[in-house]
N, C-alpha and C. Protein backbone atom coordinates (compact mmCIF):
# COMPACT_ATOMS: atom_id res chain seq x y z
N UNK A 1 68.83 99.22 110.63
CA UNK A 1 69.60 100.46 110.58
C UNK A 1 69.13 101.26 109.37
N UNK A 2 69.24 102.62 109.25
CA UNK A 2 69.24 103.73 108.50
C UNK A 2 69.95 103.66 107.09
N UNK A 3 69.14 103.64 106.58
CA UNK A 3 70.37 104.13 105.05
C UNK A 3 71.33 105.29 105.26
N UNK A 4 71.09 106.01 106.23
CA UNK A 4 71.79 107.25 106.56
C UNK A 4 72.86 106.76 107.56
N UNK A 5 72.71 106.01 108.57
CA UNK A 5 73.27 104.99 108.98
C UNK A 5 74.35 104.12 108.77
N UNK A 6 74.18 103.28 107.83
CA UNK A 6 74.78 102.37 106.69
C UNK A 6 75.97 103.67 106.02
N UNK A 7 75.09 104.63 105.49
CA UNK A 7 76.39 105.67 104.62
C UNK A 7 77.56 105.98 105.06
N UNK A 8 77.13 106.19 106.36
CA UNK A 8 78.24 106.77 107.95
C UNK A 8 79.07 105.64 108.04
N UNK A 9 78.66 104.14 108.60
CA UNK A 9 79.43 103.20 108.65
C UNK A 9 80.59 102.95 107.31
N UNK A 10 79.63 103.42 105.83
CA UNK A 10 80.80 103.28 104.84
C UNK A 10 81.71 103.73 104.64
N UNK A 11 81.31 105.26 104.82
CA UNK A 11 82.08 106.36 104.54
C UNK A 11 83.60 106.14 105.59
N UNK A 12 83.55 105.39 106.91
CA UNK A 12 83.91 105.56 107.76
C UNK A 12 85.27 104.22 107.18
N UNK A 13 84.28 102.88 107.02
CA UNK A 13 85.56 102.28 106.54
C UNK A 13 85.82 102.47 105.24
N UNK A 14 85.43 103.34 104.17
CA UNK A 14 86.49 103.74 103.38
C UNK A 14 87.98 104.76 103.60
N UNK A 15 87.19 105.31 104.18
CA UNK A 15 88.39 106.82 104.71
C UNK A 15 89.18 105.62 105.85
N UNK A 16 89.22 104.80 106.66
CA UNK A 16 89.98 103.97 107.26
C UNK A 16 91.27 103.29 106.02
N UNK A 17 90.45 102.35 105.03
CA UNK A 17 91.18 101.41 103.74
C UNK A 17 91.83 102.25 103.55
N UNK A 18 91.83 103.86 103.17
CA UNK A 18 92.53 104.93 102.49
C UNK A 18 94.22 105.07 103.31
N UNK A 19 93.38 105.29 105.12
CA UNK A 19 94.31 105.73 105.42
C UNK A 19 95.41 104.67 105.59
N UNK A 20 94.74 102.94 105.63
CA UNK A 20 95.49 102.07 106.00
C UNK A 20 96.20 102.18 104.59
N UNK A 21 95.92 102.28 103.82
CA UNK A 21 96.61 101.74 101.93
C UNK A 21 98.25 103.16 102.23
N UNK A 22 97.40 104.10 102.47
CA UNK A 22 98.46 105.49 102.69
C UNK A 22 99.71 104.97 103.63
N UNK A 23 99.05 104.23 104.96
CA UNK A 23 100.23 103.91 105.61
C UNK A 23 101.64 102.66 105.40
N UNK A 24 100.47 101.71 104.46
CA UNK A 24 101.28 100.32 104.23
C UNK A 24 102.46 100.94 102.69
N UNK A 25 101.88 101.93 101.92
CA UNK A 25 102.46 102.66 100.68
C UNK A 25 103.91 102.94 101.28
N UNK A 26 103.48 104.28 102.13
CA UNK A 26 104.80 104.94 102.96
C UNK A 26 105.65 104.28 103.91
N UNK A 27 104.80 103.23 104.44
CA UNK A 27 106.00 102.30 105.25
C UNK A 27 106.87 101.37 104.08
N UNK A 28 106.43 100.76 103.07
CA UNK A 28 107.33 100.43 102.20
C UNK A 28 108.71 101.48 101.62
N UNK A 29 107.66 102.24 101.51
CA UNK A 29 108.74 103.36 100.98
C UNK A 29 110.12 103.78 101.86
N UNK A 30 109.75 104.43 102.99
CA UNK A 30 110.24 104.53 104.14
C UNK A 30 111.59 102.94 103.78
N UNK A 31 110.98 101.72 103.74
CA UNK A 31 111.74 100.19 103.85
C UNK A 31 112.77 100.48 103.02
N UNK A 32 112.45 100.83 102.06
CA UNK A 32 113.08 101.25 100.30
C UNK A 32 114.12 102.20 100.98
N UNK A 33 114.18 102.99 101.33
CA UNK A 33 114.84 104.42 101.90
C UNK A 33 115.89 103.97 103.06
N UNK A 34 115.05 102.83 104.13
CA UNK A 34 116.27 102.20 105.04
C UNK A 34 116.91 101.72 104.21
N UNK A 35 116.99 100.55 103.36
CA UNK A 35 117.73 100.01 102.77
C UNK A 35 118.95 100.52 101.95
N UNK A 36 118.46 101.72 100.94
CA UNK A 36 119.57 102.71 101.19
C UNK A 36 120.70 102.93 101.82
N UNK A 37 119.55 103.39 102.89
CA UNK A 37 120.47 104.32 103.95
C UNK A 37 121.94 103.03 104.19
N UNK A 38 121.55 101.84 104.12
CA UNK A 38 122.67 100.66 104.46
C UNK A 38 124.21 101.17 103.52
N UNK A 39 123.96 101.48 102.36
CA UNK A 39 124.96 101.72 101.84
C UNK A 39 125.90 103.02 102.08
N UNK A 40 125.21 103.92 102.49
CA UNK A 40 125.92 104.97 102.83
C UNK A 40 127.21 105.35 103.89
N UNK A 41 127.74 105.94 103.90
CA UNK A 41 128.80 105.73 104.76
C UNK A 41 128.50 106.66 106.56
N UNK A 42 129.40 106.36 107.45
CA UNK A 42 129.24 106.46 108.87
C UNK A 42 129.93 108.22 108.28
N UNK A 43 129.34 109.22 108.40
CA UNK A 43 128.04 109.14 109.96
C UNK A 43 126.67 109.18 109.38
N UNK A 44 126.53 109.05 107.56
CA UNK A 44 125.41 109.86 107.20
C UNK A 44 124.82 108.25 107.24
N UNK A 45 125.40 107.19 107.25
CA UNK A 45 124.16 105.75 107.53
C UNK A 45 123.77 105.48 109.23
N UNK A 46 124.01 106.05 110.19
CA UNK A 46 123.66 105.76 111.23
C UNK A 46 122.37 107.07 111.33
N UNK A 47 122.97 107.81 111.06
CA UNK A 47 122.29 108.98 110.91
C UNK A 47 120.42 109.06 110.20
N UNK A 48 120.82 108.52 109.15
CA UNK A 48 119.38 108.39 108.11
C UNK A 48 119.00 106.90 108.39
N UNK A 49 120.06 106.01 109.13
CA UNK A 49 118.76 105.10 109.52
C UNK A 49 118.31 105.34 110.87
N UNK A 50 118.43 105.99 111.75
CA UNK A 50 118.18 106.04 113.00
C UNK A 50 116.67 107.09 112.86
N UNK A 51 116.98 107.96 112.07
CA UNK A 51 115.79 108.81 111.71
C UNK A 51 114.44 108.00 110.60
N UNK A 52 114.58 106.96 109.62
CA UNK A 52 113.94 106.16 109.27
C UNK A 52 113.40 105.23 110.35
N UNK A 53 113.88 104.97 111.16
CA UNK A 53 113.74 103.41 112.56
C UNK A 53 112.27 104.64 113.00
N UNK A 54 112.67 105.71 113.66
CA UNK A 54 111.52 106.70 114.51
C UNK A 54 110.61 107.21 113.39
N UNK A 55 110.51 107.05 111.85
CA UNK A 55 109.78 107.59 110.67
C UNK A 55 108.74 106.07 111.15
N UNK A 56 109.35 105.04 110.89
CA UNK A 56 108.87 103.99 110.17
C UNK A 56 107.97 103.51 111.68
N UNK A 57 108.49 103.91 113.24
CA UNK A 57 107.57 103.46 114.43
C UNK A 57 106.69 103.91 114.30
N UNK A 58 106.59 105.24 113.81
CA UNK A 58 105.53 106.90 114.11
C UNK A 58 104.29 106.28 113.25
N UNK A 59 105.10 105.82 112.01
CA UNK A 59 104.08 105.65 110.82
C UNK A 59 102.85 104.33 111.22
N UNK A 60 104.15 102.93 111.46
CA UNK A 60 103.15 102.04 111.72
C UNK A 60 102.18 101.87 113.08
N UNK A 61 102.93 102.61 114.50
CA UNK A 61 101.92 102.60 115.27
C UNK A 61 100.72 103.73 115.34
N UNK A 62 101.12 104.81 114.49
CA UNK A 62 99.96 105.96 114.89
C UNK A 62 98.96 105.92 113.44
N UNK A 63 99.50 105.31 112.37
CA UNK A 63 98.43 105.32 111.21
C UNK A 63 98.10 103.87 110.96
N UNK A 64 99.26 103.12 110.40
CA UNK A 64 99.18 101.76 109.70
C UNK A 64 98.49 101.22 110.47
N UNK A 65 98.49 100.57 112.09
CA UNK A 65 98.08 99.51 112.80
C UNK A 65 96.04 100.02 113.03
N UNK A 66 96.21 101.38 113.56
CA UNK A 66 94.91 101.62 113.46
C UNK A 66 94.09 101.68 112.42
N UNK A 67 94.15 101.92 111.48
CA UNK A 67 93.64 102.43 110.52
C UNK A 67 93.52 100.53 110.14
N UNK A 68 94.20 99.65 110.30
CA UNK A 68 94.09 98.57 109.88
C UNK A 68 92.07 97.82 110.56
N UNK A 69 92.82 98.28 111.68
CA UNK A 69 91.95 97.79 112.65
C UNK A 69 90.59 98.45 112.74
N UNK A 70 90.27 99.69 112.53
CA UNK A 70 89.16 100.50 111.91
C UNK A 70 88.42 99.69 110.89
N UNK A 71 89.68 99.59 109.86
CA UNK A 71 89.10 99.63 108.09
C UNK A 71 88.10 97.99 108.79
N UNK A 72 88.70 96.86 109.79
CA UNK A 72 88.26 95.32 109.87
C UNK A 72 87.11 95.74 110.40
N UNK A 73 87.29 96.70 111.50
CA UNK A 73 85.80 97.12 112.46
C UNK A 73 84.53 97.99 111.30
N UNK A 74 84.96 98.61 111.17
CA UNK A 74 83.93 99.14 110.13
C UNK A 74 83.19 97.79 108.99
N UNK A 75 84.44 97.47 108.63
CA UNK A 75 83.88 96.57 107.41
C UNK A 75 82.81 95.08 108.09
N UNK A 76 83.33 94.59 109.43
CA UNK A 76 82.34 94.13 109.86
C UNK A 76 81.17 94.35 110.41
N UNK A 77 81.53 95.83 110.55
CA UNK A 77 79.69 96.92 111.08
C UNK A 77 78.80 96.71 109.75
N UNK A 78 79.86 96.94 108.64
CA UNK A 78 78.55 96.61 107.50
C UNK A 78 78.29 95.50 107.02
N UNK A 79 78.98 94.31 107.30
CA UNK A 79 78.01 93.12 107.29
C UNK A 79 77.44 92.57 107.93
N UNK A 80 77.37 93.19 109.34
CA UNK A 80 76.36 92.81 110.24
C UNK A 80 75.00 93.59 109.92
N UNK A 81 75.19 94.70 109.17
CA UNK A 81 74.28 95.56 109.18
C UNK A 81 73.44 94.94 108.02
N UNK A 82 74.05 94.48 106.91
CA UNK A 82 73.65 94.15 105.37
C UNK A 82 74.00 92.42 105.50
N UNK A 83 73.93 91.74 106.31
CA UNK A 83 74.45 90.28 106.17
C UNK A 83 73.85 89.83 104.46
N UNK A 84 73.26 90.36 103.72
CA UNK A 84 72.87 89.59 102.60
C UNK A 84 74.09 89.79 101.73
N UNK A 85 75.23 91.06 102.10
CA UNK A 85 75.93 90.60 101.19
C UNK A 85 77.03 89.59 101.13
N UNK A 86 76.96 88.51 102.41
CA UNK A 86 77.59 87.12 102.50
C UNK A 86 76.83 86.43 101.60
N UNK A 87 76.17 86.69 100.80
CA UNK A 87 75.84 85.61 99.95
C UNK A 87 76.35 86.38 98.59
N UNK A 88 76.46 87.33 98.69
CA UNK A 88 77.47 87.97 96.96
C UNK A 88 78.57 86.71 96.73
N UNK A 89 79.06 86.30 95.65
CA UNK A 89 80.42 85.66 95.42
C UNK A 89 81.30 86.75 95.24
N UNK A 90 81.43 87.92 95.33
CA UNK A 90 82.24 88.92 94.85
C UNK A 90 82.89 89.42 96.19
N UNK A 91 81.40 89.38 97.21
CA UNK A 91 82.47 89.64 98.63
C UNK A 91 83.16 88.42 99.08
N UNK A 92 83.04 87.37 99.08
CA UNK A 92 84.18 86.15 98.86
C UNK A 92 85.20 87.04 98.44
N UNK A 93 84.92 87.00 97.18
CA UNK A 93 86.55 86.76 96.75
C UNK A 93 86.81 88.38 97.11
N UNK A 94 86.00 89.28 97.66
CA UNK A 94 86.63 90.88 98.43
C UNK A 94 87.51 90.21 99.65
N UNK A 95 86.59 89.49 100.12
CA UNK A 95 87.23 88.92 102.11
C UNK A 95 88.41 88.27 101.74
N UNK A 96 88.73 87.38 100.43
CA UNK A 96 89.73 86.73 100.41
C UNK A 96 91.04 87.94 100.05
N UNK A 97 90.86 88.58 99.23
CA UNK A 97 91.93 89.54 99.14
C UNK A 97 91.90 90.66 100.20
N UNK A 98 90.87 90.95 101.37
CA UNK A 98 91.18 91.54 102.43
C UNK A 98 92.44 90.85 103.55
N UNK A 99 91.88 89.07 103.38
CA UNK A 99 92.91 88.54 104.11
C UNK A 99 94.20 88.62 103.62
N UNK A 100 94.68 88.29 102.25
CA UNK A 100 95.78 88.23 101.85
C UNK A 100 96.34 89.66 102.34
N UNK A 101 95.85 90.82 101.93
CA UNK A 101 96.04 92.60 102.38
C UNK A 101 97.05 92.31 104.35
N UNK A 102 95.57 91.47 104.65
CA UNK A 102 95.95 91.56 106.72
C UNK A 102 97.55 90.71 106.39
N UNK A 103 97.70 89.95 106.05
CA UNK A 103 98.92 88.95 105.56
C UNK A 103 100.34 90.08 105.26
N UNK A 104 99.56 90.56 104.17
CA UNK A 104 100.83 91.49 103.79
C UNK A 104 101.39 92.54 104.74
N UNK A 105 100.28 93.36 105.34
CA UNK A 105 100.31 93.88 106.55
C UNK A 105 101.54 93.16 107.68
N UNK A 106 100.54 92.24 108.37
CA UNK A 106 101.55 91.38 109.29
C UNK A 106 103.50 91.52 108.37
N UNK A 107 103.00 90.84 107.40
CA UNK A 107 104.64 90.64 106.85
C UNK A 107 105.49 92.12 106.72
N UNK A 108 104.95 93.17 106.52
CA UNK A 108 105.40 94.18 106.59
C UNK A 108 105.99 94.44 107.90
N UNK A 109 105.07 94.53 108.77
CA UNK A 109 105.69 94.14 110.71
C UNK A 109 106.46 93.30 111.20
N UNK A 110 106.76 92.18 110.31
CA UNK A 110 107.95 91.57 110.09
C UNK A 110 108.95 92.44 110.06
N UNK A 111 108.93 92.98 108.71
CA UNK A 111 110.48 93.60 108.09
C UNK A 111 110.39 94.99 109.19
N UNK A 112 109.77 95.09 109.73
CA UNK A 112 110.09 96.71 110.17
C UNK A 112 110.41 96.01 111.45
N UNK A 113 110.81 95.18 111.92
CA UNK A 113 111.21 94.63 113.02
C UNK A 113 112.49 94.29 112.87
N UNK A 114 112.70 93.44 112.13
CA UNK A 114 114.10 92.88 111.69
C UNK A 114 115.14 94.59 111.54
N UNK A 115 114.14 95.33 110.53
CA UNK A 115 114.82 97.15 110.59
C UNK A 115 115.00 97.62 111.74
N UNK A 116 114.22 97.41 112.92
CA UNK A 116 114.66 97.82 114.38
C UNK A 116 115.52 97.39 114.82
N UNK A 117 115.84 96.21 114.61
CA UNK A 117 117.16 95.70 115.28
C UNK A 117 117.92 95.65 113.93
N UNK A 118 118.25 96.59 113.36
CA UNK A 118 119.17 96.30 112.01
C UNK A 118 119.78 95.63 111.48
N UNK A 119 118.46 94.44 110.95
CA UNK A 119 118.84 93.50 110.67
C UNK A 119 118.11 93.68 108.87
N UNK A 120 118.96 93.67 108.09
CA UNK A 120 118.80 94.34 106.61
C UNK A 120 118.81 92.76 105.81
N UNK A 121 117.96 92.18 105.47
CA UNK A 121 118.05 90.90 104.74
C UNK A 121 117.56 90.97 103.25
N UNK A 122 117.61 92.63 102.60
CA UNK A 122 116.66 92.05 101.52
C UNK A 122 117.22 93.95 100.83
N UNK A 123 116.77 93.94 99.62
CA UNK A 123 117.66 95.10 99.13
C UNK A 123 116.20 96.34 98.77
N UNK A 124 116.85 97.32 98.30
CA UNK A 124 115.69 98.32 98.21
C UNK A 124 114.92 98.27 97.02
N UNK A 125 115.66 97.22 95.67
CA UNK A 125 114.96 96.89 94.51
C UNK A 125 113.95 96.12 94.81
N UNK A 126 114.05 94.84 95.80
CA UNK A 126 112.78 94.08 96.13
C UNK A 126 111.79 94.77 96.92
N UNK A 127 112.46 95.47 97.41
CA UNK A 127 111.48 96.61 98.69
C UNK A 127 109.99 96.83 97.77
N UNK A 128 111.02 97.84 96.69
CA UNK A 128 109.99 98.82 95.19
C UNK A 128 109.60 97.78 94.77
N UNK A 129 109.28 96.12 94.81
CA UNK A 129 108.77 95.25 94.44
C UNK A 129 107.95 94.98 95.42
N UNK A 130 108.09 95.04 96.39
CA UNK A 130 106.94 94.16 97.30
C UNK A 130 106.13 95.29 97.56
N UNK A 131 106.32 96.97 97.04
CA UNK A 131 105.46 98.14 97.58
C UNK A 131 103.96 97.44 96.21
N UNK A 132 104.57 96.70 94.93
CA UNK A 132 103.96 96.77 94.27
C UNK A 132 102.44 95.79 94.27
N UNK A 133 103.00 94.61 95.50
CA UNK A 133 101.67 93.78 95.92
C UNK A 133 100.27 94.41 96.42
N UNK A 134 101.07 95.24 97.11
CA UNK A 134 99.96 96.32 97.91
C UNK A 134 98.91 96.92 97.05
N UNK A 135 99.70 97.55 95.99
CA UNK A 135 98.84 98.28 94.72
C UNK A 135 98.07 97.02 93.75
N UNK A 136 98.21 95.62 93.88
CA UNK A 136 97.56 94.75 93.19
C UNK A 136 96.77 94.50 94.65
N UNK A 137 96.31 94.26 95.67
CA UNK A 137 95.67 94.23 95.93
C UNK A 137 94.44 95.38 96.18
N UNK A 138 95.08 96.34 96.02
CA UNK A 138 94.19 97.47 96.18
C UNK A 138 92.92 97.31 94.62
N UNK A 139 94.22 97.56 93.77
CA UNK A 139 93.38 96.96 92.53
C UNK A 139 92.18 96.07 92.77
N UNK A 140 92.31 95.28 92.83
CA UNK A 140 91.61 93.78 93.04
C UNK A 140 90.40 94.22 93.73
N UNK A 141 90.58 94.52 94.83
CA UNK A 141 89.18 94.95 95.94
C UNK A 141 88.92 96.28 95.38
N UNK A 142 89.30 97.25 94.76
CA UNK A 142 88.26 98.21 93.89
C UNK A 142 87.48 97.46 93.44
N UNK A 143 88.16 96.62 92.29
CA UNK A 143 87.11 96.58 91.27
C UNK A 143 86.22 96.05 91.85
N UNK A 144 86.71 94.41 92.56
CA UNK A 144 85.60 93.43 93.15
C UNK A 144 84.47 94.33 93.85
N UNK A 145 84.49 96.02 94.33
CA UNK A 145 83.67 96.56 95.10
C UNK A 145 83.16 97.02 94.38
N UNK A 146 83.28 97.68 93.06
CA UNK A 146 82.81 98.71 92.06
C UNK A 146 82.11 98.02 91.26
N UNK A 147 82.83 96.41 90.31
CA UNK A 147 81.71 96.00 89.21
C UNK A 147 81.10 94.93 89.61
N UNK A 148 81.26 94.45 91.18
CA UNK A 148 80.90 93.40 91.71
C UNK A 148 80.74 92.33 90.74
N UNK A 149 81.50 91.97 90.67
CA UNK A 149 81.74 90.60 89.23
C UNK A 149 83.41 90.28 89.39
N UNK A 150 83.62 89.10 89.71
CA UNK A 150 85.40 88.07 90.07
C UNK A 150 85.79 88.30 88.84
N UNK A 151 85.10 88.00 87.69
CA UNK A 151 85.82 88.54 86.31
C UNK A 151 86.28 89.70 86.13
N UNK A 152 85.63 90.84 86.03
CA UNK A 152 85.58 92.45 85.35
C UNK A 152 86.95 92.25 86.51
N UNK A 153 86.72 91.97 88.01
CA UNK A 153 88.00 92.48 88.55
C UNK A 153 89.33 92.03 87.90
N UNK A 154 89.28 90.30 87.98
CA UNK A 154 90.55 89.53 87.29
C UNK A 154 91.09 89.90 85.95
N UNK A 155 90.26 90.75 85.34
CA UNK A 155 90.35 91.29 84.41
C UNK A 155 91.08 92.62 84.39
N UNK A 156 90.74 93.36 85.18
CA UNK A 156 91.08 94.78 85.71
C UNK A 156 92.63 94.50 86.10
N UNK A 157 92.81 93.41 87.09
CA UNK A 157 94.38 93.30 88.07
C UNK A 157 94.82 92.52 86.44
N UNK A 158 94.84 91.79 85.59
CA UNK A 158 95.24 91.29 84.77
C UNK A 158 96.33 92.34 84.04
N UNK A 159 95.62 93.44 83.53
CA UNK A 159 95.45 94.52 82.83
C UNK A 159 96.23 95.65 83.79
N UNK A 160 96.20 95.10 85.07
CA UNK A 160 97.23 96.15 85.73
C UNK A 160 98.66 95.29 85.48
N UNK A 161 99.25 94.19 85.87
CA UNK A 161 99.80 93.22 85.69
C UNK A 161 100.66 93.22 84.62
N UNK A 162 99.79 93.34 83.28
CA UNK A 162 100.36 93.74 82.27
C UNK A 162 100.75 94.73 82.05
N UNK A 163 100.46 95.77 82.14
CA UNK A 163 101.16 97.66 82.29
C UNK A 163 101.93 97.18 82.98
N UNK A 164 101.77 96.71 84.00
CA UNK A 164 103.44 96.86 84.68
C UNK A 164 104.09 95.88 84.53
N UNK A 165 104.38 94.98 84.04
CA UNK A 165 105.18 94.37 83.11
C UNK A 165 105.83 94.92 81.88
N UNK A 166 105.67 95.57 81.18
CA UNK A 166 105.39 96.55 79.83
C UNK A 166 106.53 97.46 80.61
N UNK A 167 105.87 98.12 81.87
CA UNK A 167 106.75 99.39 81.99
C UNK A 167 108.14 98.72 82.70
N UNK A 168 107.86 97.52 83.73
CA UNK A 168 109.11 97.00 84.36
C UNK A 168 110.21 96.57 83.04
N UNK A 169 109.57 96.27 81.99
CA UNK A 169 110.91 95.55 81.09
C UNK A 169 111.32 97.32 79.68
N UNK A 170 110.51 98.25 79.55
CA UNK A 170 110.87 99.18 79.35
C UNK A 170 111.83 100.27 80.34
N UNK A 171 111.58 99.80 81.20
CA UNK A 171 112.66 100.25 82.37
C UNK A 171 114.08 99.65 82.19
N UNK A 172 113.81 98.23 81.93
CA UNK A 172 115.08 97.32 82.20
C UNK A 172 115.91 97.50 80.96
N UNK A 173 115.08 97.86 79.72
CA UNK A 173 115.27 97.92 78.42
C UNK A 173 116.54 99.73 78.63
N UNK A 174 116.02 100.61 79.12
CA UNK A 174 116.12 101.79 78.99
C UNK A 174 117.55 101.51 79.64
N UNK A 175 117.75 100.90 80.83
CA UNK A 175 118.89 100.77 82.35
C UNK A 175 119.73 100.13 81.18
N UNK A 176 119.84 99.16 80.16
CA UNK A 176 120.59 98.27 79.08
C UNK A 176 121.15 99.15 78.89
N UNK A 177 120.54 100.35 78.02
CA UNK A 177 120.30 101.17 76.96
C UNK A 177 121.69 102.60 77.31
N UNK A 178 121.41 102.84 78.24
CA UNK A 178 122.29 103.76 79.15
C UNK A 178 123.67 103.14 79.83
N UNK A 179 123.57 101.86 80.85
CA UNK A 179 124.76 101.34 80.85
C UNK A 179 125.82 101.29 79.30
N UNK A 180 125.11 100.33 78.49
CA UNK A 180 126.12 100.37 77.26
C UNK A 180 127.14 102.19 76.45
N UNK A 181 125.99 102.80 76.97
CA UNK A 181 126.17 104.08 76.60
C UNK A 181 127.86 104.76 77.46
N UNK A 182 127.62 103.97 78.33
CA UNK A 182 128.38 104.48 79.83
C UNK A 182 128.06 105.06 80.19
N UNK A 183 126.74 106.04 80.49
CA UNK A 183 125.89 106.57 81.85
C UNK A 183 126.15 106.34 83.01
């Protein structure tokens, strides 16, 4: 194949990863937002979850699921095309955090199922926690793609890890800070 070729196939499953990362982001969010909606009172909780249930179908069957399935098809067009980079250790450990990604995926299709039949097992604080796996894996497979080296990346998600740790307990610090106040 073409180097011109090859570019097309990339270009193609990057703009796919994008749109899949865009859809798995907003379907969390969207999760975050049903969960909500649980507390609110009748008519405005039947109301905003019934309109989240048709947000959250629209989202995962017309972007999330394809765009999943693209980003796998593409990404195996280019290692059929380039098989030498099965011998990188960096795409290892890329394929291994692609699988964990398909994992999280699936588990997401979990919860938006259990949300169809309104079945609410989990609150909107863990929601804004589990949106945050997504963004460590995204992390992770940048770097592993950019400095091709398992370190520079483990290093990189380390360093994300830590910022957000830093900001999660400056948050928790601030929420102290204001309750005592009576806010």
């Amino acid at each position: 194949m073409t180097a011109e070729g090859i570019a097309y196939i990339k270009s193609l499953h990057i703009i796919f990863v994008v749109t899949w990362f865009a859809g798995l982001f907003y379907m969390v969010r969207l999760f975050v937002y049903f969960c909500e909606a649980q507390d609110k009172v009748e008519p405005e909780k039947s109301i905003l979850s019934e309109q989240y249930k048709i947000m959250m179908k629209r989202l995962w069957y017309i972007i999330a699921w394809p765009s999943m399935v693209l980003t796998v098809i593409f990404g195996s067009a280019l290692l059929t095309v380039q098989p030498d980079l099965f011998t990188e250790p960096w795409m290892h450990a890329k394929l291994v955090f692609v699988l964990l990604l398909i994992a999280y995926h699936h588990v997401c299709g979990s919860i938006f199922k259990k949300f169809k039949n309104d079945i609410v097992t989990t609150t909107s604080a863990k929601m804004r926690l589990w949106n945050e796996v997504a963004t460590l894996l995204l992390f992770a497979i940048v770097f592993l793609v950019e400095l091709q080296n398992e370190m520079n990346a483990l290093i990189g998600v380390g360093g994300l890890i830590g910022v957000s740790l830093a900001l999660m307990a400056g948050i928790k610090i601030y929420k102290n800070y204001r309750s005592r106040k009576g806010e």
